[in-house]
Protein backbone atom coordinates (compact mmCIF):
# COMPACT_ATOMS: atom_id res chain seq x y z
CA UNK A 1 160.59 17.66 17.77
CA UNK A 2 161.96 19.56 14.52
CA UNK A 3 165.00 19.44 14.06
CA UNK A 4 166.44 22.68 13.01
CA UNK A 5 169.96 23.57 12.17
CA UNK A 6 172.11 25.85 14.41
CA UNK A 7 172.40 28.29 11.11
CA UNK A 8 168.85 29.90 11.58
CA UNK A 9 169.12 33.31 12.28
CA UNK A 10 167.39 34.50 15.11
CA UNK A 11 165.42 37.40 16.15
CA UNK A 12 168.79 38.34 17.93
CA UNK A 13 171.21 37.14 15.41
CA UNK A 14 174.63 38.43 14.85
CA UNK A 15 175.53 40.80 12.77
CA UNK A 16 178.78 43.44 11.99
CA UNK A 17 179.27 45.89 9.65
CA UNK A 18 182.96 45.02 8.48
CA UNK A 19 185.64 42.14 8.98
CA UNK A 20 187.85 44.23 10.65
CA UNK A 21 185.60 45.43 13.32
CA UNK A 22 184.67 42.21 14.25
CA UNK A 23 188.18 41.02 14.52
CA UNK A 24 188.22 43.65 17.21
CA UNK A 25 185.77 41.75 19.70
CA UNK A 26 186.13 38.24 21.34
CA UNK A 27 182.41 38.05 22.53
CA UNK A 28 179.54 39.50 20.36
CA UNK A 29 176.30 40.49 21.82
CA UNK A 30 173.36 39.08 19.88
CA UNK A 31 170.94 41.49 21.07
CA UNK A 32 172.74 44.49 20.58
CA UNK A 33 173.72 43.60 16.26
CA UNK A 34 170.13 42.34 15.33
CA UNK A 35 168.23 42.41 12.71
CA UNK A 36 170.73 43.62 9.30
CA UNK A 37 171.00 39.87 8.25
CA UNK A 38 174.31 39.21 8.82
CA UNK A 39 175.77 36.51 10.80
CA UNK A 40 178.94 36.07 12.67
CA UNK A 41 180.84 33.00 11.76
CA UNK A 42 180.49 31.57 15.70
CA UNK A 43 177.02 32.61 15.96
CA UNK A 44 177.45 31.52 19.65
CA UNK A 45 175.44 32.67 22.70
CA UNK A 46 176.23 34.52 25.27
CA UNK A 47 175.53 32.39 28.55
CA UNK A 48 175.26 32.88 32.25
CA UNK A 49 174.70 30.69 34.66
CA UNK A 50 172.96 31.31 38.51
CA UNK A 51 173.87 28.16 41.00
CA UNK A 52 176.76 26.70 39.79
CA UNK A 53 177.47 24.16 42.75
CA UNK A 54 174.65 21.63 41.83
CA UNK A 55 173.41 20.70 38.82
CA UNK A 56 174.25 24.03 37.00
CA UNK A 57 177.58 22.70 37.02
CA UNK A 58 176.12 19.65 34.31
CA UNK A 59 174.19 21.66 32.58
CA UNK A 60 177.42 24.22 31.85
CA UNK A 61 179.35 20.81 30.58
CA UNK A 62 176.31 20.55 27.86
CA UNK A 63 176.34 23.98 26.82
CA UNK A 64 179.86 24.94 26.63
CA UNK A 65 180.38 22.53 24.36
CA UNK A 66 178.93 25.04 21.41
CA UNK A 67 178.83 28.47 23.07
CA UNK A 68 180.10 31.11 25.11
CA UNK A 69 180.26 30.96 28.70
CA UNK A 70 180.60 34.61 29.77
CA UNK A 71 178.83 34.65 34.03
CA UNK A 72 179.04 32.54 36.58
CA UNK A 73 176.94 33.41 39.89
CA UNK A 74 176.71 31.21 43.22
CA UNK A 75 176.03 32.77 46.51
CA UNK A 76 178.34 29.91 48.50
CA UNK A 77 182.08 30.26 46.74
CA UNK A 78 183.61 26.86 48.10
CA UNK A 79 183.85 23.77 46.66
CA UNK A 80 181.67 22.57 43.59
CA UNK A 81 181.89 26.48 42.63
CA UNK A 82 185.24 27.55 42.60
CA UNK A 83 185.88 24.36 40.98
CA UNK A 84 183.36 25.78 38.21
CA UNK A 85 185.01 28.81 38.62
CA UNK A 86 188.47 27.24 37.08
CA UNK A 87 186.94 25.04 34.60
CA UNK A 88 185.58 28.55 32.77
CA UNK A 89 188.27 31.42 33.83
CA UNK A 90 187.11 33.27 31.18
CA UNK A 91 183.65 34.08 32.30
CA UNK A 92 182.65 37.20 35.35
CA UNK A 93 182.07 36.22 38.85
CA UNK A 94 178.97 37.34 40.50
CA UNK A 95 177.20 36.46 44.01
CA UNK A 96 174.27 38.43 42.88
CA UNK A 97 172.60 37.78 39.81
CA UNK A 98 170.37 41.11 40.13
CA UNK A 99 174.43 42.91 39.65
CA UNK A 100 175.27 40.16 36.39
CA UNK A 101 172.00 41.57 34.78
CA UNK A 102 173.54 44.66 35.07
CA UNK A 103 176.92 44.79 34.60
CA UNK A 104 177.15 42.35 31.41
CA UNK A 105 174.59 43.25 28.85
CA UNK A 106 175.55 41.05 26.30
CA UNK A 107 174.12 38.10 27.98
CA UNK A 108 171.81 36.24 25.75
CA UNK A 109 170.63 33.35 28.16
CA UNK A 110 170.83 32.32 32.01
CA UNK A 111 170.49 28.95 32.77
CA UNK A 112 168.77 28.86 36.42
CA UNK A 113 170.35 26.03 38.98
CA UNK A 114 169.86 27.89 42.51
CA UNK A 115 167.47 26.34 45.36
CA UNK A 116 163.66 26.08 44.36
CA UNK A 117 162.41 29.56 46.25
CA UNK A 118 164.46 31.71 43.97
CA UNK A 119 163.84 29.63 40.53
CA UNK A 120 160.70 32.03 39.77
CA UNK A 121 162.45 35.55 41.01
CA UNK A 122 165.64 34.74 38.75
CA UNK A 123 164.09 33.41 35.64
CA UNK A 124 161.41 36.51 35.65
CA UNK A 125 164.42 39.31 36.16
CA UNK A 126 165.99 37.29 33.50
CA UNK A 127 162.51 36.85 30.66
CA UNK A 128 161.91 40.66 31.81
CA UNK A 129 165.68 41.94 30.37
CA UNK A 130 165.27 39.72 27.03
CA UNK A 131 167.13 36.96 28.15
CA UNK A 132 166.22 33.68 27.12
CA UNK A 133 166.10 30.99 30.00
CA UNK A 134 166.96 27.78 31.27
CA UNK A 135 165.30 26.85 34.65
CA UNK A 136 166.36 23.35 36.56
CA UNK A 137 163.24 21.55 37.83
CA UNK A 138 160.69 21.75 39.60
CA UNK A 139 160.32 25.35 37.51
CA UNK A 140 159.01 26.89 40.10
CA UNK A 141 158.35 26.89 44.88
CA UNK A 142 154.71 27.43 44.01
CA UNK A 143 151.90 27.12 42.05
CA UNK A 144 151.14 30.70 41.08
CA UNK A 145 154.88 31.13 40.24
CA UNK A 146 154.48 28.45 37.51
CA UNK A 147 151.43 29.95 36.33
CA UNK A 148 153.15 33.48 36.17
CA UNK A 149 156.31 31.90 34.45
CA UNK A 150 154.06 30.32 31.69
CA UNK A 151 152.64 33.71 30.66
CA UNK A 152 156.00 35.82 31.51
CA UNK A 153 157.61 33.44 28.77
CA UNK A 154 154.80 34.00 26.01
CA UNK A 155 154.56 37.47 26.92
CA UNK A 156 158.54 38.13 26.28
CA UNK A 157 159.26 35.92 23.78
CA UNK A 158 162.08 34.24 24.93
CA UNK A 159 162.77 30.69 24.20
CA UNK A 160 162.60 29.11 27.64
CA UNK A 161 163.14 25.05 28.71
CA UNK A 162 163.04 23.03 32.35
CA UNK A 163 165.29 21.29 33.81
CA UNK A 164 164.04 17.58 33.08
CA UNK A 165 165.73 15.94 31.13
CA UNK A 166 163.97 12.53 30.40
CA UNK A 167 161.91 14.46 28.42
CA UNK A 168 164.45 14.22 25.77
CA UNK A 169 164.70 10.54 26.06
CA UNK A 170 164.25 8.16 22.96
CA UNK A 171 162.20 5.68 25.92
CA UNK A 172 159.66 8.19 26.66
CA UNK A 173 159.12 8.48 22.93
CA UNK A 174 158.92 4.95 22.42
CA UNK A 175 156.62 4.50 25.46
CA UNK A 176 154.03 7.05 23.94
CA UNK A 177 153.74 5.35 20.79
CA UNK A 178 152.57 2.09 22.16
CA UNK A 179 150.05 3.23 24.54
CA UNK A 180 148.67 5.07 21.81
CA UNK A 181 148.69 1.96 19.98
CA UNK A 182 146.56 0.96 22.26
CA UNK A 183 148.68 -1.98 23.55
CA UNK A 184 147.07 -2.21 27.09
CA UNK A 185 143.88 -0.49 26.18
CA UNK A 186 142.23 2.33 27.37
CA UNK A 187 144.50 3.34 30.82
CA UNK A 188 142.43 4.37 33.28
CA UNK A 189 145.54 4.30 36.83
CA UNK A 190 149.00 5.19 36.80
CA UNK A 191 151.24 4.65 39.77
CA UNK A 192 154.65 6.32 40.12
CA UNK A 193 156.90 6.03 43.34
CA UNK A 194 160.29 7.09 44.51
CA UNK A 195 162.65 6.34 47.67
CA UNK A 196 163.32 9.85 47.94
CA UNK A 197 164.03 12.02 50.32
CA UNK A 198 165.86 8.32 51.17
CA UNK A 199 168.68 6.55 49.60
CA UNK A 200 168.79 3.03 51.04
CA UNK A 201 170.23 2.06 54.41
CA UNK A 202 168.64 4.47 56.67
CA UNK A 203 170.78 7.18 54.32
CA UNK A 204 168.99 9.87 53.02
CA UNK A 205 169.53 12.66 50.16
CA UNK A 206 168.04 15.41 52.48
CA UNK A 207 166.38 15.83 55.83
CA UNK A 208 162.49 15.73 55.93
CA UNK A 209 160.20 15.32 59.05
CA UNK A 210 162.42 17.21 61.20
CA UNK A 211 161.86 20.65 63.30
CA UNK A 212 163.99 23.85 62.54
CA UNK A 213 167.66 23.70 64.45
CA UNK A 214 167.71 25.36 67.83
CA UNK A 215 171.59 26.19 67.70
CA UNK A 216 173.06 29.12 65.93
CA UNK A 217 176.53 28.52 64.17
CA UNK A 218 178.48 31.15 62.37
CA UNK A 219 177.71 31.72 59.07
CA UNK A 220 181.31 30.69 56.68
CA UNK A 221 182.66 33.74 54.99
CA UNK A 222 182.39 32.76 51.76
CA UNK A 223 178.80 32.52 51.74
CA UNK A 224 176.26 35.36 51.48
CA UNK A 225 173.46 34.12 53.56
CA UNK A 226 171.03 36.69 52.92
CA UNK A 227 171.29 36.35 49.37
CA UNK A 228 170.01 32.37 49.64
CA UNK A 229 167.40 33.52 52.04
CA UNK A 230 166.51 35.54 49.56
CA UNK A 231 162.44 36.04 49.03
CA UNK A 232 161.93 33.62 51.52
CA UNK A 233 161.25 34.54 55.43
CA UNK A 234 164.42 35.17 57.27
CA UNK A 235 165.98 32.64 59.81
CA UNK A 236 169.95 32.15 60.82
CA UNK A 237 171.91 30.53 58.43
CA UNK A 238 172.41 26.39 59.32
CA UNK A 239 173.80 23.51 57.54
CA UNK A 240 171.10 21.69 58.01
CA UNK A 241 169.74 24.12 55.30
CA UNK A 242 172.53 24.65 53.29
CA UNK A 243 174.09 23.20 51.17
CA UNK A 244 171.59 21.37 49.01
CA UNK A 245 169.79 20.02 52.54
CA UNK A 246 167.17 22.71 51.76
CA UNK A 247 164.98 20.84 49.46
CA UNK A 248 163.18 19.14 52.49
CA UNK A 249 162.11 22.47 53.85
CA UNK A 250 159.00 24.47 53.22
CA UNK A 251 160.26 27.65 53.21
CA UNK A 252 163.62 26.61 50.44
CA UNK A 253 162.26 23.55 48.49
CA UNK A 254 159.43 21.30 47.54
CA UNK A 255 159.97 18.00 48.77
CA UNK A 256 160.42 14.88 47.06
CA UNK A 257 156.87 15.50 45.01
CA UNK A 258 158.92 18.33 43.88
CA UNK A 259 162.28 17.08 43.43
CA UNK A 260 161.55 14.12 41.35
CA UNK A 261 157.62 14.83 40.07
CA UNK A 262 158.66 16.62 37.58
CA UNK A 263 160.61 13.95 36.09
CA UNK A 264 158.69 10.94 36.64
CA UNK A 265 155.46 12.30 35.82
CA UNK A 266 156.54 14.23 32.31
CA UNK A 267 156.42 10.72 30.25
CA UNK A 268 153.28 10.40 31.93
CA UNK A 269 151.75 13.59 31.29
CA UNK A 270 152.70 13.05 27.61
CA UNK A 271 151.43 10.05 26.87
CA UNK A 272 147.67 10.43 28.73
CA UNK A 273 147.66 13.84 27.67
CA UNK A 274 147.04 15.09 31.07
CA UNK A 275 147.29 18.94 32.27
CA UNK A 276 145.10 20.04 35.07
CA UNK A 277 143.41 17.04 37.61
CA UNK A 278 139.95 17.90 39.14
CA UNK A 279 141.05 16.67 42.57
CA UNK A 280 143.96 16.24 44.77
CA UNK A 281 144.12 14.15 48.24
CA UNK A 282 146.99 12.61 50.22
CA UNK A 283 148.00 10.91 53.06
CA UNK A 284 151.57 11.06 54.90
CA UNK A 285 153.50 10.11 57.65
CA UNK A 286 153.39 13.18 60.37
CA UNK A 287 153.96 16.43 59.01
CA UNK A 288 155.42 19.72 60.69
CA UNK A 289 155.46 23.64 59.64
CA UNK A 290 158.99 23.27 58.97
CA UNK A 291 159.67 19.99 56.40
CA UNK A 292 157.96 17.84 53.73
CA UNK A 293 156.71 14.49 55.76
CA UNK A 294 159.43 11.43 55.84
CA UNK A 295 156.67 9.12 53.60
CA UNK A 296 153.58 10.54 51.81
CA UNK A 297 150.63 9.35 48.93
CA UNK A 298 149.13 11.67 46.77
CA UNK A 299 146.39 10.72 44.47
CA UNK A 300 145.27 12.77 41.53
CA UNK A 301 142.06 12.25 39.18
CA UNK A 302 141.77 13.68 35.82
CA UNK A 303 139.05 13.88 33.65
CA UNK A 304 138.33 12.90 30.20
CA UNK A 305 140.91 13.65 27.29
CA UNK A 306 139.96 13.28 23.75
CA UNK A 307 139.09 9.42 23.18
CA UNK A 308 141.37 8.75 26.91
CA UNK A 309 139.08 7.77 29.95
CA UNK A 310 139.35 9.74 33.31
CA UNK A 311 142.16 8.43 35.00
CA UNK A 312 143.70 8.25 38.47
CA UNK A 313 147.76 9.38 39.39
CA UNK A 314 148.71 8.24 42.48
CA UNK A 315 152.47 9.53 43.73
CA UNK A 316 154.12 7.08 46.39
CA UNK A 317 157.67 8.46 47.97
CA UNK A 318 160.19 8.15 51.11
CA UNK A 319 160.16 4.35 49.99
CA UNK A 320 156.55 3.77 49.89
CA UNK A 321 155.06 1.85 46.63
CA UNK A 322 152.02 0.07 45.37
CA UNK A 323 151.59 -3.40 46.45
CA UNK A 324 153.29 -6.80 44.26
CA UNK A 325 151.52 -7.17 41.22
CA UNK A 326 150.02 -10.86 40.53
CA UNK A 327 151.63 -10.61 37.16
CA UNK A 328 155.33 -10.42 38.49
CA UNK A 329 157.36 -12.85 36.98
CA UNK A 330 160.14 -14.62 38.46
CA UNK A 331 163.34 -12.46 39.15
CA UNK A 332 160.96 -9.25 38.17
CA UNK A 333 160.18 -6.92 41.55
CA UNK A 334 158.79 -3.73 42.45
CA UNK A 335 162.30 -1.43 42.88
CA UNK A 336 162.57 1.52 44.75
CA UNK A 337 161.55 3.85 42.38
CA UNK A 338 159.17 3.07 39.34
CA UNK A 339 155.86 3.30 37.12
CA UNK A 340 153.12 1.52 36.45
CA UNK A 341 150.62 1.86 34.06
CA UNK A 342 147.06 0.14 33.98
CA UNK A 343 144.69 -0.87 31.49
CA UNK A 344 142.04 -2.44 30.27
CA UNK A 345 143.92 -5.27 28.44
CA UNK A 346 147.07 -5.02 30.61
CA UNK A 347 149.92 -3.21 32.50
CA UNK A 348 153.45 -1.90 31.91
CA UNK A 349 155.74 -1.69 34.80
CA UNK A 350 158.36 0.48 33.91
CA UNK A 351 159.30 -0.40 30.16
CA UNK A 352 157.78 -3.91 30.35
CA UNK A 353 154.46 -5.17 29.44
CA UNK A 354 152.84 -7.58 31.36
CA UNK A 355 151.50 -9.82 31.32
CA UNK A 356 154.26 -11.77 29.28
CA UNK A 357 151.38 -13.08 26.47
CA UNK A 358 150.74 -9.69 25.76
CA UNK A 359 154.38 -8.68 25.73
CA UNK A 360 154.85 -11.77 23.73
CA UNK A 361 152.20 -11.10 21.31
CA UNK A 362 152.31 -7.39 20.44
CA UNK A 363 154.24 -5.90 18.00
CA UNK A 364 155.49 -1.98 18.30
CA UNK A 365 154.66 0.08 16.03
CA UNK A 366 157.34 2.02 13.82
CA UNK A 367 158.76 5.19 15.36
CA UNK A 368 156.99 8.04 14.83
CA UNK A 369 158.04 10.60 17.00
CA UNK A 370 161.35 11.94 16.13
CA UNK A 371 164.44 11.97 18.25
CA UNK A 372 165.88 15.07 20.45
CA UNK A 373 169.12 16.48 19.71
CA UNK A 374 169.44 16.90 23.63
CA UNK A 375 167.99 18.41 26.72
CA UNK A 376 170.28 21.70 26.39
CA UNK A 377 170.50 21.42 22.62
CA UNK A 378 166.92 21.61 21.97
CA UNK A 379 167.34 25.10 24.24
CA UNK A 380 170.22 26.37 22.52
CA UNK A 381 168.39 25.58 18.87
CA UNK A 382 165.16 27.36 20.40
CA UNK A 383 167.24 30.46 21.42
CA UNK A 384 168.66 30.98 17.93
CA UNK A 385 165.04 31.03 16.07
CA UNK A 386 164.21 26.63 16.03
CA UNK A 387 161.62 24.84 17.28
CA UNK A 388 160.32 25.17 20.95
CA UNK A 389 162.45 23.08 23.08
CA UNK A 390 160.58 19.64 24.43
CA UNK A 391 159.65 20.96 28.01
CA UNK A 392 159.37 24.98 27.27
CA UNK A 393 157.42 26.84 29.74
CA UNK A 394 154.10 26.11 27.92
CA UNK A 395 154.68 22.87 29.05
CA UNK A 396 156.51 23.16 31.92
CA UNK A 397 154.35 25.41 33.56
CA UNK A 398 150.98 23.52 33.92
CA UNK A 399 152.98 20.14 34.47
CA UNK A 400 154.92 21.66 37.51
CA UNK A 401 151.71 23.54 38.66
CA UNK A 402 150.07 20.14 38.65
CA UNK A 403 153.29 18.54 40.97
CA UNK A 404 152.70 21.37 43.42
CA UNK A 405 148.67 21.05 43.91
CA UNK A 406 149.77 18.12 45.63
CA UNK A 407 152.25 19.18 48.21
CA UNK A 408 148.76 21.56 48.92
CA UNK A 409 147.65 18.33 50.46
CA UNK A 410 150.29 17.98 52.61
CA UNK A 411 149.93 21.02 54.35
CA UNK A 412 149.76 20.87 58.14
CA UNK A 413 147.19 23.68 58.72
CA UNK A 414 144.48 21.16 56.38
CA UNK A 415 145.43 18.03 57.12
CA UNK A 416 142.87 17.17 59.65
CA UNK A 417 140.15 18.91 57.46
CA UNK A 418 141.64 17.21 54.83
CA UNK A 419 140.83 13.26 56.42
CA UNK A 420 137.24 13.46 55.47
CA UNK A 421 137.55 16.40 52.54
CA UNK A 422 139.12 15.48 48.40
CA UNK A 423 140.23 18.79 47.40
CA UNK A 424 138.42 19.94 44.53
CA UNK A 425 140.16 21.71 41.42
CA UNK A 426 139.11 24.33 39.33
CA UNK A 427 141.99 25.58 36.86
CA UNK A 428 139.68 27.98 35.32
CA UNK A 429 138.69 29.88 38.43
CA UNK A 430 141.96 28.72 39.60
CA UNK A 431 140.49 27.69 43.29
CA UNK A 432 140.03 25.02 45.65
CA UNK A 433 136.37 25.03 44.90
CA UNK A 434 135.12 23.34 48.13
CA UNK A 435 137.62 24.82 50.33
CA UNK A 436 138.64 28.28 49.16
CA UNK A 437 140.94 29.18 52.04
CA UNK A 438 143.11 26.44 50.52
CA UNK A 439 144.19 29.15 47.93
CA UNK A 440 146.32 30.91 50.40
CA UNK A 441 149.12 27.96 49.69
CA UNK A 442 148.98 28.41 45.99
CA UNK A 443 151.81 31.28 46.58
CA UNK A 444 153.52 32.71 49.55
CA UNK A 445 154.62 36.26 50.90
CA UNK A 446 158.14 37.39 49.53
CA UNK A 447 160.34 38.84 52.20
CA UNK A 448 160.64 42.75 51.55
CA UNK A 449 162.40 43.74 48.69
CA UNK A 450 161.58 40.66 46.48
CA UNK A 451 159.04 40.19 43.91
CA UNK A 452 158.28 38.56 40.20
């Protein structure tokens, strides 16, 4: 991307009308001195942050290293969050973001870190008050969300980035430049597999394949159950939902597709040039109404692109992979969690080319494509007037409604039909062509009193 410097003024840049008045005020709202062409020394933003506990928590490190931190909101207050909490003493203390929006108007962005359901409902209260947004991947539970998100973002104006940051990698830039180079020639499969939901050992990172808890424990104090419910249907508060365990469940999260998709296939996506497939299918170890299955294959096909062939993404996780390639070498292996790429002339597993008389043989070409200043940094540039950041909503939109088609295929209530049926894909009528009632599982019903 451009690089732009952090001096641009903005559409919501600061300005004051003497020295001594702003001498008066420790945090400036952007929005509210706009547009007289002055700009405060600091020139920093305002920033809030929802879900704190997880990976909120990094992304605050990266910010806070150039700008205000002025809310913090978490729905649990123990641990990883009053730990937060101390590290920026400084900034309110919510439970309820809907209250933050209100009460502290000179927020200028929210970075979004909360449990998949609630990504869309937060970052569209947030795009809807002028507030330019951050939201952890995958952007959004479902696939309408995503879509909604996309056009929310153009529609506001608001300089908006995901949560994956490999994007901003100097690899996945590298990567790009030789398959367009042609070094493996035209690619017509791409494999990509993960060990998650496991970790190894028989440990795993969050409970999948299992049926909803039968017992009812008390729900701690310092948690506001209702408030993670949120749009989702309600049920008694467990620990095997929360915290973090929710990502296996329907209802909460998306899985490992939608955990780690996002990631894994971005560099992908880039380099193919890939945005909708025509199809979707998959195949998975039993499935319930209640949790992503322990194991599952999904297999996307995409059509032509440009001078690119059609080509085939199949998605392996809970530690299943495509089988040993003839062209291992000796010490090389398939790990737990990896990419390959096929073509024509050859393969690259991961960052190597094989065979090894290709990889001996070719030459990169010079970089081309410049380097990010950083995940967050390319966000806080966009929100004071740069360039787009790497993985705005523009992006990040069709690439996580892409992810999600294929937890469609997982669904319980098709996957019988779905043994002898591909899924067909229309973007531009935006159906399951050849089996309509497929749509329902593009969105879901929000709980009363919750809505985009």
């Amino acid at each position: 991307m451009n690089k732009k410097s952090s001096k641009t003024l903005s559409r919501r840049g600061f300005i004051g009308t003497t020295a001594a008045a702003m001498a008066g005020l420790t945090i400036i709202p952007r929005h509210a001195v706009s547009g007289l062409g002055y700009r405060a020394p600091s020139d920093k933003l305002n920033i809030a942050c929802v879900g704190i506990g997880g990976m909120g928590r990094s992304n605050l490190v990266n910010v806070a290293k150039s700008e205000n931190i002025v809310a913090l909101c978490d729905v649990d207050w123990r641990g990883q969050t009053l730990k937060v909490f101390e590290t920026y003493p400084g900034a309110k203390q919510y439970r309820d973001y809907r209250i933050m929006l209100d009460n502290q108007k000179e927020i200028d962005a929210v970075i979004v870190a909360t449990s998949d359901h609630t990504h869309a409902v937060i970052s569209m209260e947030s795009m809807k008050r002028g507030k330019h947004v951050f939201t952890q991947k995958p952007l959004t539970h479902t696939v309408y969300e995503a879509k909604v998100l996309t056009k929310a973002a153009a529609e506001y104006k608001v300089a908006t980035q995901m949560g994956n940051q490999g994007q901003a990698s100097d690899g996945s830039r590298r990567l790009r430049e030789m398959i367009w180079d042609g070094v493996i020639g035209p690619v017509r499969e791409v494999h990509v597999w993960t060990d998650r939901p496991n970790n190894g050992l028989f440990k795993t990172y969050w409970p999948q394949g299992v049926a909803r808890p039968d017992d009812k424990p008390p729900t701690p104090a310092e948690l506001d159950w209702d408030l993670f419910v949120g749009p989702a249907p309600t049920r008694p508060y467990h620990p095997a939902y929360h915290p973090f365990r929710w990502r296996g469940w329907w209802d909460f999260g998306t899985g490992a597709l939608g955990d780690i998709g996002c990631h894994s296939l971005d560099p992908i996506f880039r380099a193919l040039k890939l945005k909708y497939p025509t199809s979707v299918q998959a195949v998975s170890t039993l499935v319930n109404n209640e949790t992503y299955p322990l194991g599952s294959i999904v297999k996307y096909e995409f059509p032509a692109r440009e001078a690119m062939p059609p080509v085939s993404l199949t998605w392996y996780d809970g530690g299943l992979r495509p089988l040993i390639l003839p062209e291992l070498e000796a010490g090389m292996k398939m790990g737990t969690g990896g990419t390959l790429y096929v073509g024509d002339k050859g393969k690259i597993l991961d960052d190597t080319i094989l065979p090894s008389s290709l990889r001996k043989s070719y030459v990169p070409p010079a970089p081309t494509i410049p380097s990010s200043p950083g995940h967050e940094e390319e966000w806080i540039l966009a929100c004071k007037g740069g360039a787009p950041a790497g993985s705005d909503f523009s992006w990040a939109g069709p690439l996580t409604e892409t992810v999600l088609l294929g937890n469609i295929a997982l669904r319980m209530e098709l996957k019988e039909r779905l043994s002898g049926l591909i899924l067909k894909w229309d973007p531009d009528k935006y159906s399951f062509t050849n089996m309509p009632d497929a749509d329902k599982f593009l969105h879901c019903e929000y709980r009363k009193g919750w809505s985009l």
